[in-house]
PDB file of N, CA and C in Angstrom:
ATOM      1  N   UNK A   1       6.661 -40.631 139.250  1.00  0.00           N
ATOM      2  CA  UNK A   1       7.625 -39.883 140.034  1.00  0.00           C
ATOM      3  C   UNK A   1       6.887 -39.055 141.070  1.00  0.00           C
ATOM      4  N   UNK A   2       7.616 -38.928 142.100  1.00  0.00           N
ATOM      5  CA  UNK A   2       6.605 -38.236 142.820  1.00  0.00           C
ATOM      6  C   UNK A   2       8.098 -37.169 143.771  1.00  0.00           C
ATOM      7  N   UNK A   3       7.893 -35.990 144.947  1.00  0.00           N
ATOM      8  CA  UNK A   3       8.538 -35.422 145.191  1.00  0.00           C
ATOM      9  C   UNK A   3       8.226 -35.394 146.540  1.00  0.00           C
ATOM     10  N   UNK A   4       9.203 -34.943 147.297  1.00  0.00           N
ATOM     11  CA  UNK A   4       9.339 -35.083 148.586  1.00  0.00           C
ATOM     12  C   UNK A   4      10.518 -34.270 149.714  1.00  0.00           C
ATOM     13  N   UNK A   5      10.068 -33.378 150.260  1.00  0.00           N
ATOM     14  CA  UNK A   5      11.145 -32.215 150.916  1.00  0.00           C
ATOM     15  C   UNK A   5      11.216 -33.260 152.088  1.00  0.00           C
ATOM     16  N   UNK A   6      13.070 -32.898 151.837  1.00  0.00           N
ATOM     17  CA  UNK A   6      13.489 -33.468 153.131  1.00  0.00           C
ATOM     18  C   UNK A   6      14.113 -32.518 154.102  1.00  0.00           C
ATOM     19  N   UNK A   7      14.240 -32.719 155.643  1.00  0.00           N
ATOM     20  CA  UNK A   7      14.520 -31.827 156.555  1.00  0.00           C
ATOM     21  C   UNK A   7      15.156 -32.559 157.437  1.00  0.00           C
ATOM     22  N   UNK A   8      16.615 -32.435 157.904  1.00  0.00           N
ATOM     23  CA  UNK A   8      17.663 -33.374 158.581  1.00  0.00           C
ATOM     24  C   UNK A   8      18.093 -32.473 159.768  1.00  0.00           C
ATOM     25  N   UNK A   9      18.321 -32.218 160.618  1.00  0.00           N
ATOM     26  CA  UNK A   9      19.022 -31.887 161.947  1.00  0.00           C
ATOM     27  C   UNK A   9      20.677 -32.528 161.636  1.00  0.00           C
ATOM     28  N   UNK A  10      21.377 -31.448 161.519  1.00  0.00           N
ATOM     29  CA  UNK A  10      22.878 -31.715 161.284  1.00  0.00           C
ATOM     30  C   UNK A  10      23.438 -32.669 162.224  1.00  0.00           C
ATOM     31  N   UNK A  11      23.845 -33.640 161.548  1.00  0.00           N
ATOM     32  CA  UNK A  11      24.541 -34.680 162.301  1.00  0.00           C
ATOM     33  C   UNK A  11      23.645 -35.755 163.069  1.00  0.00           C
ATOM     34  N   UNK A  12      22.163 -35.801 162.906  1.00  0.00           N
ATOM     35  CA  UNK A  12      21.354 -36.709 163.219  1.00  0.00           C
ATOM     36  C   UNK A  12      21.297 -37.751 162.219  1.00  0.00           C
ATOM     37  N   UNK A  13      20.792 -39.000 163.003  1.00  0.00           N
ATOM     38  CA  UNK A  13      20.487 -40.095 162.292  1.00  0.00           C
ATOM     39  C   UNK A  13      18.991 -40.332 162.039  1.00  0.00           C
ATOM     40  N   UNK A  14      18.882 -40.980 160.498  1.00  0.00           N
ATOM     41  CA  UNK A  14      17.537 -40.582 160.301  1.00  0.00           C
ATOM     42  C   UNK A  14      17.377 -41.481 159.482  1.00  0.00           C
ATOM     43  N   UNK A  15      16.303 -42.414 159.572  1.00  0.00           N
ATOM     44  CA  UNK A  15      15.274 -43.389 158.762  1.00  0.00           C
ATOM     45  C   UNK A  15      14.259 -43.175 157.852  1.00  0.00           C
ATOM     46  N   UNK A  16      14.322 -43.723 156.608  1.00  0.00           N
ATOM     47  CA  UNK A  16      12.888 -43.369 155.748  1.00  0.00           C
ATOM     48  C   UNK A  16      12.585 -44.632 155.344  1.00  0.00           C
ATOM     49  N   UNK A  17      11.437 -44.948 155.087  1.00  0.00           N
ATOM     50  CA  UNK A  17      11.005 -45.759 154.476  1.00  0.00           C
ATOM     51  C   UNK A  17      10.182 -45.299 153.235  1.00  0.00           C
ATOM     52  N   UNK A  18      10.791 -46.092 152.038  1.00  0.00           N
ATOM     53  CA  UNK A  18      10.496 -46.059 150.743  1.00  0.00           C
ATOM     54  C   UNK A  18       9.548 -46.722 149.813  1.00  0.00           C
ATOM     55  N   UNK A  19       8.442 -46.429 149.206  1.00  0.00           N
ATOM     56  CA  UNK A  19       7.230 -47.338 148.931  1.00  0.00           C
ATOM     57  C   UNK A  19       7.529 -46.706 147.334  1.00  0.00           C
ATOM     58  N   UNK A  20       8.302 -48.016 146.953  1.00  0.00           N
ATOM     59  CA  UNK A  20       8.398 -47.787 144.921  1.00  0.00           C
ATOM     60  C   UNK A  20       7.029 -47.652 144.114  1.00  0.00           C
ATOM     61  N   UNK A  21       6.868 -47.224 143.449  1.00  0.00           N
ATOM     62  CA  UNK A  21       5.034 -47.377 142.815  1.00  0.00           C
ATOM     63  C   UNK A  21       5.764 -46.793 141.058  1.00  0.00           C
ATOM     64  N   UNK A  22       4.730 -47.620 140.486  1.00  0.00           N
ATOM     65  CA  UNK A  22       4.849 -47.439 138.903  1.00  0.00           C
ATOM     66  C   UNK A  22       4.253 -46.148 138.655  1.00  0.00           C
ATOM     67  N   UNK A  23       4.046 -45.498 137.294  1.00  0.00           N
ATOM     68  CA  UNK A  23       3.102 -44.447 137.048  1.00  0.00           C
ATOM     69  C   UNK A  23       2.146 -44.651 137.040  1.00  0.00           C
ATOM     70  N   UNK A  24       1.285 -45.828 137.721  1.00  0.00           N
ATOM     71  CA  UNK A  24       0.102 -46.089 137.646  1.00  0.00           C
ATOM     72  C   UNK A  24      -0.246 -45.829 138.832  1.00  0.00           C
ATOM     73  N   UNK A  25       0.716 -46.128 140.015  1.00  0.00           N
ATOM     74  CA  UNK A  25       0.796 -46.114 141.139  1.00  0.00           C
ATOM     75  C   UNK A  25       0.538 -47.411 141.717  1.00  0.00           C
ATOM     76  N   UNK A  26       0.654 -48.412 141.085  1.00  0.00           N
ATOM     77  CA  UNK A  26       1.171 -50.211 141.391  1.00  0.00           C
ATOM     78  C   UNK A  26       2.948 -50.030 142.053  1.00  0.00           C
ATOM     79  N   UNK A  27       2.513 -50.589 143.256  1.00  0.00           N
ATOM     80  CA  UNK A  27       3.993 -50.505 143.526  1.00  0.00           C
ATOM     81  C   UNK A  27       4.358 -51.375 142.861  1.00  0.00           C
ATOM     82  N   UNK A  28       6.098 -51.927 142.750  1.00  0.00           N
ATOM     83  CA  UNK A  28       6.815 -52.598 141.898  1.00  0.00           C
ATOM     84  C   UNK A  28       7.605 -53.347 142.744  1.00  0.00           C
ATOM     85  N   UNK A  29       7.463 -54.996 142.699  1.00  0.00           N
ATOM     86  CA  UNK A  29       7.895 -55.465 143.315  1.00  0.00           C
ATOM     87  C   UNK A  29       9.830 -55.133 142.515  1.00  0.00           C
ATOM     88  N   UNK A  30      10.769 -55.297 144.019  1.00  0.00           N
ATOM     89  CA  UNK A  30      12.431 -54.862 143.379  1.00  0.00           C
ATOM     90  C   UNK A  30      12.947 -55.767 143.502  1.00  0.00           C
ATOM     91  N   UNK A  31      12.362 -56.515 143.876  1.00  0.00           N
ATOM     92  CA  UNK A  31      13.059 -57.559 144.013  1.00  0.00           C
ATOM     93  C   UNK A  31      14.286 -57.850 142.420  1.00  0.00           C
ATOM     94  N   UNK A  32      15.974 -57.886 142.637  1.00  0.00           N
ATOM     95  CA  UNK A  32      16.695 -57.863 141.068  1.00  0.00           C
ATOM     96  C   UNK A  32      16.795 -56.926 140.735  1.00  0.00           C
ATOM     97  N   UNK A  33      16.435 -55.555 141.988  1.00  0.00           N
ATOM     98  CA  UNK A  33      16.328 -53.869 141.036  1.00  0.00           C
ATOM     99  C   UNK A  33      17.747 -53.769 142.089  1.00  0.00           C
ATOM    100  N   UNK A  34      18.159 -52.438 141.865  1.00  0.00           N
ATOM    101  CA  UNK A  34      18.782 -51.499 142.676  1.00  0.00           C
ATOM    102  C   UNK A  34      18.725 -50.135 142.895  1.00  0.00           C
ATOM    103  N   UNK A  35      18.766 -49.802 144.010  1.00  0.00           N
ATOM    104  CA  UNK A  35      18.194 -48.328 144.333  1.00  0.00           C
ATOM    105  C   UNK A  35      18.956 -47.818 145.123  1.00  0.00           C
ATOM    106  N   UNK A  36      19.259 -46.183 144.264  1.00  0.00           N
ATOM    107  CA  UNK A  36      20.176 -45.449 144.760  1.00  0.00           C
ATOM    108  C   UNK A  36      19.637 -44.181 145.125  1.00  0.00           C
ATOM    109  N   UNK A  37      19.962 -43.730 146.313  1.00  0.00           N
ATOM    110  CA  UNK A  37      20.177 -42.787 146.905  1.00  0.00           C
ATOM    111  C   UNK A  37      20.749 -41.589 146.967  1.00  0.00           C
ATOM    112  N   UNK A  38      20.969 -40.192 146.238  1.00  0.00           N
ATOM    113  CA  UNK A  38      22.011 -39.117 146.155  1.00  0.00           C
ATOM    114  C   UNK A  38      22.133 -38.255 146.245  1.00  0.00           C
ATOM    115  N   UNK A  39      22.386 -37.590 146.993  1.00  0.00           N
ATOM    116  CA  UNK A  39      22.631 -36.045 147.706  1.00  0.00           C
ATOM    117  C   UNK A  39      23.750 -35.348 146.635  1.00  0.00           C
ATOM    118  N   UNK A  40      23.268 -34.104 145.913  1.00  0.00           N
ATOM    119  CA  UNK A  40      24.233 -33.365 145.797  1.00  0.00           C
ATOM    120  C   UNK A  40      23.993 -31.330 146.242  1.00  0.00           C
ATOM    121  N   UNK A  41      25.331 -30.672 146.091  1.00  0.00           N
ATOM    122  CA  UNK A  41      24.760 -29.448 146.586  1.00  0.00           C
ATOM    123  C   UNK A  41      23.642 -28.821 145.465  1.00  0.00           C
ATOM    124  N   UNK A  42      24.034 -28.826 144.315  1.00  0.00           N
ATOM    125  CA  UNK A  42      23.307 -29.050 143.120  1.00  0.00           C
ATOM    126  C   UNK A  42      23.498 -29.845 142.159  1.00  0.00           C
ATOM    127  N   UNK A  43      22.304 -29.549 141.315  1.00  0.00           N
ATOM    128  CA  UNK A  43      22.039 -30.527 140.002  1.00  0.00           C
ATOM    129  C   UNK A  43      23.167 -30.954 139.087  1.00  0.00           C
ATOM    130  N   UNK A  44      23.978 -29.149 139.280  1.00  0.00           N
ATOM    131  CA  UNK A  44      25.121 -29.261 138.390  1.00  0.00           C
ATOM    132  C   UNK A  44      26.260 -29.547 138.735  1.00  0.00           C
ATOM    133  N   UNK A  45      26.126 -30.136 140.234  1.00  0.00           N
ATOM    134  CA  UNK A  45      27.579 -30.869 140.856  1.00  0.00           C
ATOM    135  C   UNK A  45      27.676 -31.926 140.517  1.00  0.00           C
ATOM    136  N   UNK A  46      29.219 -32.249 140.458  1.00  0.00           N
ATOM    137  CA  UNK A  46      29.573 -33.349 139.511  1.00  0.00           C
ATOM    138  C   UNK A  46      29.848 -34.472 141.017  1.00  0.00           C
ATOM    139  N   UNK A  47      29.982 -33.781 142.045  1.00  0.00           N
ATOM    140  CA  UNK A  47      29.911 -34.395 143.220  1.00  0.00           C
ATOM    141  C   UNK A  47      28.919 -35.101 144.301  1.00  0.00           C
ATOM    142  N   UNK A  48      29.044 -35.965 144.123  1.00  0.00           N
ATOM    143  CA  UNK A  48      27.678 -36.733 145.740  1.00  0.00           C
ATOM    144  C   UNK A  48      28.185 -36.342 146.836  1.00  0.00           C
ATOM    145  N   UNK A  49      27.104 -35.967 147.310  1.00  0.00           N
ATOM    146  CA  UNK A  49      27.934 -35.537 149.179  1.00  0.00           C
ATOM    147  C   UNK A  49      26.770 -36.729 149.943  1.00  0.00           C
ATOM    148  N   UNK A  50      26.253 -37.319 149.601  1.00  0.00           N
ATOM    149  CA  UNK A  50      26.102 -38.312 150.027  1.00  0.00           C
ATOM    150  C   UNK A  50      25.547 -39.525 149.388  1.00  0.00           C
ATOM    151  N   UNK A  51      25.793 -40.764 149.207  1.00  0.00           N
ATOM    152  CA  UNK A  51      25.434 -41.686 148.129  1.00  0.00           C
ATOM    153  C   UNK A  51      25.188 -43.051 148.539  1.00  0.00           C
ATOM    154  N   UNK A  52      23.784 -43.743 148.446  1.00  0.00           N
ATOM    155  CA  UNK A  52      23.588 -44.813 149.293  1.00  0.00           C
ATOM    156  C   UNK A  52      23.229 -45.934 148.072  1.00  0.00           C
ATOM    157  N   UNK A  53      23.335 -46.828 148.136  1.00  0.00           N
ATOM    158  CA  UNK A  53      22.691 -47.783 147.207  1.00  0.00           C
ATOM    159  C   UNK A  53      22.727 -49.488 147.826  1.00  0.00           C
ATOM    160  N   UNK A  54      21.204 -49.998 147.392  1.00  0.00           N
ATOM    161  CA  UNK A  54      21.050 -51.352 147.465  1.00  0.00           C
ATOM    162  C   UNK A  54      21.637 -52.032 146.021  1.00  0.00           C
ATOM    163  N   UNK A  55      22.249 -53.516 145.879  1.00  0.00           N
ATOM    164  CA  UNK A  55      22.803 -54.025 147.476  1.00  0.00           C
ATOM    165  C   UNK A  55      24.361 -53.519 147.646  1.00  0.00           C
ATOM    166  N   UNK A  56      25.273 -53.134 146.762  1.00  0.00           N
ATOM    167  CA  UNK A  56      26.590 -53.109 146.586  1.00  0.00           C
ATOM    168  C   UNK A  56      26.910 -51.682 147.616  1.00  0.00           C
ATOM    169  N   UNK A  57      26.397 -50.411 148.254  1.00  0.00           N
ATOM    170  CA  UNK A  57      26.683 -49.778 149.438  1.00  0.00           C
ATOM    171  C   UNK A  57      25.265 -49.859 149.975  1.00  0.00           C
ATOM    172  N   UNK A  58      26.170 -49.853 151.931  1.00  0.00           N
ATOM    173  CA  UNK A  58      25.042 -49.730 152.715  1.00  0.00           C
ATOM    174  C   UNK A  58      24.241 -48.572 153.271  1.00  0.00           C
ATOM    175  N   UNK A  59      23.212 -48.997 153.178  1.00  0.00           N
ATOM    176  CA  UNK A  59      22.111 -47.739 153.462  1.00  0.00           C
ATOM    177  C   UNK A  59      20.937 -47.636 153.225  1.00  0.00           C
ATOM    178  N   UNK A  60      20.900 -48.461 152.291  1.00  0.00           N
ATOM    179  CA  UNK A  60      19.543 -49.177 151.361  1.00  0.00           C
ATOM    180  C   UNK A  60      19.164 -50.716 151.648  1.00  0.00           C
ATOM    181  N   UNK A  61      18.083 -50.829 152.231  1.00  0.00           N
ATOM    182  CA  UNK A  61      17.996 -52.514 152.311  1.00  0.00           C
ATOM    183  C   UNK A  61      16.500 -52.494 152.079  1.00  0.00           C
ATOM    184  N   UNK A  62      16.173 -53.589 151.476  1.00  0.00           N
ATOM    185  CA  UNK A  62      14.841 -53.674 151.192  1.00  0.00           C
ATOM    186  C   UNK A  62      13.885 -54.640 152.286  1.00  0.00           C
ATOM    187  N   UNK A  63      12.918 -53.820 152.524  1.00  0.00           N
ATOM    188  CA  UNK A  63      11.942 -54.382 153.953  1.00  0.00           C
ATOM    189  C   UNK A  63      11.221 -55.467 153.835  1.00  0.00           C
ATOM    190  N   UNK A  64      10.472 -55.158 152.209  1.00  0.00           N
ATOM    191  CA  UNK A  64       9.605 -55.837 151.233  1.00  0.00           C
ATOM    192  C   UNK A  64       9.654 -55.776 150.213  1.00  0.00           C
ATOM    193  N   UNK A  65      10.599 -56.233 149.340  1.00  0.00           N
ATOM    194  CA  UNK A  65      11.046 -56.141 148.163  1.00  0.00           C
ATOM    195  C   UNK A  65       9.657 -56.369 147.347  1.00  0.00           C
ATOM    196  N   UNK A  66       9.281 -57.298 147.288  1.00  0.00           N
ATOM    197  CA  UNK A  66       7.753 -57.701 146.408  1.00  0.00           C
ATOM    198  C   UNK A  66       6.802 -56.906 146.370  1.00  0.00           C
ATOM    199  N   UNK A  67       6.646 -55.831 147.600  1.00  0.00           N
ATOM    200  CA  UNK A  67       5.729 -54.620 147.644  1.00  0.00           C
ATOM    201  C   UNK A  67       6.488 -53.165 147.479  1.00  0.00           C
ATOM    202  N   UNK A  68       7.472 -53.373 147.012  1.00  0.00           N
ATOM    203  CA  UNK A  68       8.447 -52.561 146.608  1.00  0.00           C
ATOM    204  C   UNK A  68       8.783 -51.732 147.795  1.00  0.00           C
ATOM    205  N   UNK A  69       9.094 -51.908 149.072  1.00  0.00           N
ATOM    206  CA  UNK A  69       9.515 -51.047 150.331  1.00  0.00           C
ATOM    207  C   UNK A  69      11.031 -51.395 150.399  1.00  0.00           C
ATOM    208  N   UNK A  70      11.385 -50.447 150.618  1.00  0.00           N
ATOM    209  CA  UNK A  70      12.940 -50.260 150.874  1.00  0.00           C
ATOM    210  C   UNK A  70      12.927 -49.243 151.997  1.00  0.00           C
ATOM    211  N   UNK A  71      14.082 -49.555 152.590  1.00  0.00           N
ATOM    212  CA  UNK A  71      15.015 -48.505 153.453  1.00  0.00           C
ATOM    213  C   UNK A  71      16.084 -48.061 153.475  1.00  0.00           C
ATOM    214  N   UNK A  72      15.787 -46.778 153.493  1.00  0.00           N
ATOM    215  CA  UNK A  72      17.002 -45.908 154.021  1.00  0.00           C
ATOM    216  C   UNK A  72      17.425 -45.273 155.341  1.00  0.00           C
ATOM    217  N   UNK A  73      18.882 -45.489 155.251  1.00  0.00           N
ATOM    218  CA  UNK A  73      19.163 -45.098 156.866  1.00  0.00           C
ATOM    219  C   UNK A  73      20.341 -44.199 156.371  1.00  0.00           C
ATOM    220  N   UNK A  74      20.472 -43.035 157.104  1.00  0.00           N
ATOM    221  CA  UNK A  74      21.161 -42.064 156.938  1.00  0.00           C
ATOM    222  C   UNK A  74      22.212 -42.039 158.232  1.00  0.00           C
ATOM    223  N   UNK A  75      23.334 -42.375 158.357  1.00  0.00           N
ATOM    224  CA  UNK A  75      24.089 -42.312 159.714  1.00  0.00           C
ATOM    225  C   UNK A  75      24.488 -40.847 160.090  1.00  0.00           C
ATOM    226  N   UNK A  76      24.487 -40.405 161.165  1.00  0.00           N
ATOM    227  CA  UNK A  76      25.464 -39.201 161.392  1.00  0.00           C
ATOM    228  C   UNK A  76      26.608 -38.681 160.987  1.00  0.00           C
ATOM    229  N   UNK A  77      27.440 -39.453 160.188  1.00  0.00           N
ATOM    230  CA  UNK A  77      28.364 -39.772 159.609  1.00  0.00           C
ATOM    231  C   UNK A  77      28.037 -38.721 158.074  1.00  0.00           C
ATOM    232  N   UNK A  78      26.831 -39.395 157.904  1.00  0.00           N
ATOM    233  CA  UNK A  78      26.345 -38.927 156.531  1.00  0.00           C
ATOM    234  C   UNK A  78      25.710 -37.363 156.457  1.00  0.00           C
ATOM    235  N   UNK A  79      25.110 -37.112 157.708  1.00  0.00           N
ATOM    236  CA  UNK A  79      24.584 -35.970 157.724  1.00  0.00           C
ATOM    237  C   UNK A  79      25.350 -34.288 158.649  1.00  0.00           C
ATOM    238  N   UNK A  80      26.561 -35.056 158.656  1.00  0.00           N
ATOM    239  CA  UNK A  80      27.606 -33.996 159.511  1.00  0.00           C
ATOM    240  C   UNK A  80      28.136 -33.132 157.971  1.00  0.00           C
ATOM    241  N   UNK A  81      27.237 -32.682 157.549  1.00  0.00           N
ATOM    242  CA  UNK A  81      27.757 -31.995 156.428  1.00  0.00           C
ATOM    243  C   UNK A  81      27.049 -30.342 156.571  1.00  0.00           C
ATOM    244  N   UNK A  82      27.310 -29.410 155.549  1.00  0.00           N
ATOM    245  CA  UNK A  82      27.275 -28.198 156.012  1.00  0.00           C
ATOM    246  C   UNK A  82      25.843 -27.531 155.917  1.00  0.00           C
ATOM    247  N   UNK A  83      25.262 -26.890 156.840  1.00  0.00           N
ATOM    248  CA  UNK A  83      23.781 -26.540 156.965  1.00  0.00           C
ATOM    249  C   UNK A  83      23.870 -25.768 155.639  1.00  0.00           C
ATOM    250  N   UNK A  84      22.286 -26.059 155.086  1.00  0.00           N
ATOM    251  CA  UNK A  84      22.018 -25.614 153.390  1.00  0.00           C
ATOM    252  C   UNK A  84      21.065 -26.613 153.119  1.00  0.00           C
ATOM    253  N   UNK A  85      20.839 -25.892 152.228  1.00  0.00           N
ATOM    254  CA  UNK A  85      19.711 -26.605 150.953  1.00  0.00           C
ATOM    255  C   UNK A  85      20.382 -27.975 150.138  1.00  0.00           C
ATOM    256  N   UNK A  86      20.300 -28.937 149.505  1.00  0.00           N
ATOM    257  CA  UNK A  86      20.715 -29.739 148.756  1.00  0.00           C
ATOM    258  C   UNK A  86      19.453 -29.951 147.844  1.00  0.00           C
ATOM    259  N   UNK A  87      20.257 -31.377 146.699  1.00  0.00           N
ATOM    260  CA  UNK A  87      19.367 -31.894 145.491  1.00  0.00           C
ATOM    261  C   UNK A  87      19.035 -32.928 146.351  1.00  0.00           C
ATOM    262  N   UNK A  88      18.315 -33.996 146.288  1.00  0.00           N
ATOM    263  CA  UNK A  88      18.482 -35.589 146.309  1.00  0.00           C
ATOM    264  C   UNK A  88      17.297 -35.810 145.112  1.00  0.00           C
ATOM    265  N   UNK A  89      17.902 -37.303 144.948  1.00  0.00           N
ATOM    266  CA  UNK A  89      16.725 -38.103 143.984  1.00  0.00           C
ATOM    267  C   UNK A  89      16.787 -40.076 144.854  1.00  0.00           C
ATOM    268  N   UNK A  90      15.921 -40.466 144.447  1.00  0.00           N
ATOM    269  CA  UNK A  90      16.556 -41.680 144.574  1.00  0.00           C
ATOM    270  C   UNK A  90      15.908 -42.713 142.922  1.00  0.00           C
ATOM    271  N   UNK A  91      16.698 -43.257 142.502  1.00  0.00           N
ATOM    272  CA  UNK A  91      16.887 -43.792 141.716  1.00  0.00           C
ATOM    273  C   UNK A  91      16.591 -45.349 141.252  1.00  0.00           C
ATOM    274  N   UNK A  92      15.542 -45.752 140.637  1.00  0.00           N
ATOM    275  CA  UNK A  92      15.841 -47.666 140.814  1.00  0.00           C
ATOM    276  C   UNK A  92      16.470 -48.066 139.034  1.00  0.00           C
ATOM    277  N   UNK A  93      16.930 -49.071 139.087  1.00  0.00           N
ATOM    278  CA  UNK A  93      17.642 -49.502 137.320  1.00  0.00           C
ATOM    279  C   UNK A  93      17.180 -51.382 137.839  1.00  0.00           C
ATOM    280  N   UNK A  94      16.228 -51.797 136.917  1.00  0.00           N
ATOM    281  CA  UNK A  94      15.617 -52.576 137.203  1.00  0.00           C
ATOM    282  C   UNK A  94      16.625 -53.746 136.387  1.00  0.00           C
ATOM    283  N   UNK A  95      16.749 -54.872 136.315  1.00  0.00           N
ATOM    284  CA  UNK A  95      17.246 -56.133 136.124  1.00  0.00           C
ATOM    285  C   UNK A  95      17.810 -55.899 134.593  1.00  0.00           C
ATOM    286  N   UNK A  96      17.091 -55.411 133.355  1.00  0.00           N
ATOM    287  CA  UNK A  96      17.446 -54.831 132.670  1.00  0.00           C
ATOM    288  C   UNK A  96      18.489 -53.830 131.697  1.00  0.00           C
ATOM    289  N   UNK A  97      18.660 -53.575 132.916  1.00  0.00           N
ATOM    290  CA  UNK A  97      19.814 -51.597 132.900  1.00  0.00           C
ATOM    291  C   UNK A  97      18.526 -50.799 133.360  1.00  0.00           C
ATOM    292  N   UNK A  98      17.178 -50.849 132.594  1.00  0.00           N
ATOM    293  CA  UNK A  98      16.568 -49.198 133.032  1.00  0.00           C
ATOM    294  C   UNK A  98      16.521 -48.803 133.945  1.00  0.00           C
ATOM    295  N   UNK A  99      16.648 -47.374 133.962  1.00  0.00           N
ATOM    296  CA  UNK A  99      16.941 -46.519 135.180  1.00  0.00           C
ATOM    297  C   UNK A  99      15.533 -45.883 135.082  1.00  0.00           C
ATOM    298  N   UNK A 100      14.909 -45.828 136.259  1.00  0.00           N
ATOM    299  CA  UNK A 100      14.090 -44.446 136.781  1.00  0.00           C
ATOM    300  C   UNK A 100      14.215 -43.562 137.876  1.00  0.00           C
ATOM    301  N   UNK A 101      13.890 -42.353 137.897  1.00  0.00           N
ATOM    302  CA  UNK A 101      13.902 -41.866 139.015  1.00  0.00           C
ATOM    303  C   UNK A 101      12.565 -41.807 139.546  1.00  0.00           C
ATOM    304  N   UNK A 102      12.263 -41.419 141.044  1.00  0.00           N
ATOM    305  CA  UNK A 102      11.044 -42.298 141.238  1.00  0.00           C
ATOM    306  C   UNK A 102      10.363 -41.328 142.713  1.00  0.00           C
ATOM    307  N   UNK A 103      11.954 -40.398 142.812  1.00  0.00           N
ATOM    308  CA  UNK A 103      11.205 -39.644 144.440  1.00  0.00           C
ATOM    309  C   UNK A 103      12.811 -38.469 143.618  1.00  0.00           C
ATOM    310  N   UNK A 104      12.103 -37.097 144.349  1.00  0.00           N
ATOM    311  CA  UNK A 104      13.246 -36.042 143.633  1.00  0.00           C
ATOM    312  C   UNK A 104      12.640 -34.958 144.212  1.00  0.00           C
ATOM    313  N   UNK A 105      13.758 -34.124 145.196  1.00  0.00           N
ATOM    314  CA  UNK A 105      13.697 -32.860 145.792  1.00  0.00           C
ATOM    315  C   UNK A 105      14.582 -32.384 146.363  1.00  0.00           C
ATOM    316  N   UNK A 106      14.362 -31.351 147.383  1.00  0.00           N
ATOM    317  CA  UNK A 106      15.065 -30.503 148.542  1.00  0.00           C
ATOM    318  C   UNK A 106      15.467 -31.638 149.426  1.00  0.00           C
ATOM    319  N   UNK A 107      16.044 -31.636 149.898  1.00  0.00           N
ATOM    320  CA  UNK A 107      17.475 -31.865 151.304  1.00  0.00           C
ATOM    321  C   UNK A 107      17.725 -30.523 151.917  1.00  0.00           C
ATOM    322  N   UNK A 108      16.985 -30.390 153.033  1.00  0.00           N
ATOM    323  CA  UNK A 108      17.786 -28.935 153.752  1.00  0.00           C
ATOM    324  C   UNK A 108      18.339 -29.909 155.187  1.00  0.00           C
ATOM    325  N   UNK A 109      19.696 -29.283 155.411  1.00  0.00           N
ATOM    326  CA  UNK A 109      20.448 -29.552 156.336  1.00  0.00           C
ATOM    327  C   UNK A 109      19.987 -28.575 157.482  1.00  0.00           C
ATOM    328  N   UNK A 110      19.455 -28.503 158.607  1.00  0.00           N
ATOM    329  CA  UNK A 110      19.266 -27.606 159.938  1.00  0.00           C
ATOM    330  C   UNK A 110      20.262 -27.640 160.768  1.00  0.00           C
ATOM    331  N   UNK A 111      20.576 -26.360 161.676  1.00  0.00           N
ATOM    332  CA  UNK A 111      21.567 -26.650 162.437  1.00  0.00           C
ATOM    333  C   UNK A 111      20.885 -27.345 163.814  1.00  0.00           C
ATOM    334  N   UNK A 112      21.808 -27.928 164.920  1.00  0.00           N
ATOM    335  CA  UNK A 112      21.796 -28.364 165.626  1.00  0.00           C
ATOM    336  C   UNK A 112      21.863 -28.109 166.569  1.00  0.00           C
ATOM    337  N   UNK A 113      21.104 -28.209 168.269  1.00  0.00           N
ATOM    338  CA  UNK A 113      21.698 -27.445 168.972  1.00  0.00           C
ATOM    339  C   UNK A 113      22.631 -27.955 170.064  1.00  0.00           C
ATOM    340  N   UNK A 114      22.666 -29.699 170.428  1.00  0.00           N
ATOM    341  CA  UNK A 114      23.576 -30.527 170.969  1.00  0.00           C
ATOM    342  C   UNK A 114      24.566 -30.787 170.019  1.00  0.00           C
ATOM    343  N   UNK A 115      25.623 -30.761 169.973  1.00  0.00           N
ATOM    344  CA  UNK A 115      26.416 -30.994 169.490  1.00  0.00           C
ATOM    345  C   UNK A 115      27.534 -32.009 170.205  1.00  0.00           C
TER     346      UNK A 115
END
């Protein structure tokens, strides 16, 4: 698992690219996995304020599945939400059912100054 602060400009669109790695730090090919994406205000919200997942929602597509790279794309759509701090994690559940989490931190929303 590893962690990672994120920093968004309200209402911008924004790209990450995702490099899966085991606890060994072997990435994992995903190929048959799925990986989710999830914004909440906190841990203890029962709510996603934003929620992406490969392949069944879009937002997640994998670049190089075999070297375990995925992408995420965040639309404006997704990030017109209210300046603040958030949770995110992103999540893979491999062919199996198991779930790991695999990246987990801050989401701060910034304000904007074009609007």
């Amino acid at each position: 698992m590893s962690d990672k602060s994120l920093t968004i400009r309200r209402a911008d669109d924004k790209v990450y690219d995702i490099e899966i790695k085991d606890a060994d730090g072997v990435v994992v090919d995903i190929n048959y996995y799925t990986v989710k994406f999830t914004v909440r205000k906190n841990y203890n919200d029962s709510t996603a304020i934003i929620f992406k997942s490969s392949p069944t929602v879009s937002g997640i597509s994998f670049i190089d599945a075999i070297n375990g790279k995925a992408r995420l794309t965040l639309r404006s759509a997704d990030t017109s939400i209210d300046i603040g701090k958030y949770v995110y994690d992103v999540e893979i559940t491999d062919s199996s059912g198991r779930k790991t989490t695999v990246i987990y931190d801050n989401l701060r929303i910034v304000p904007d100054v074009t609007r």
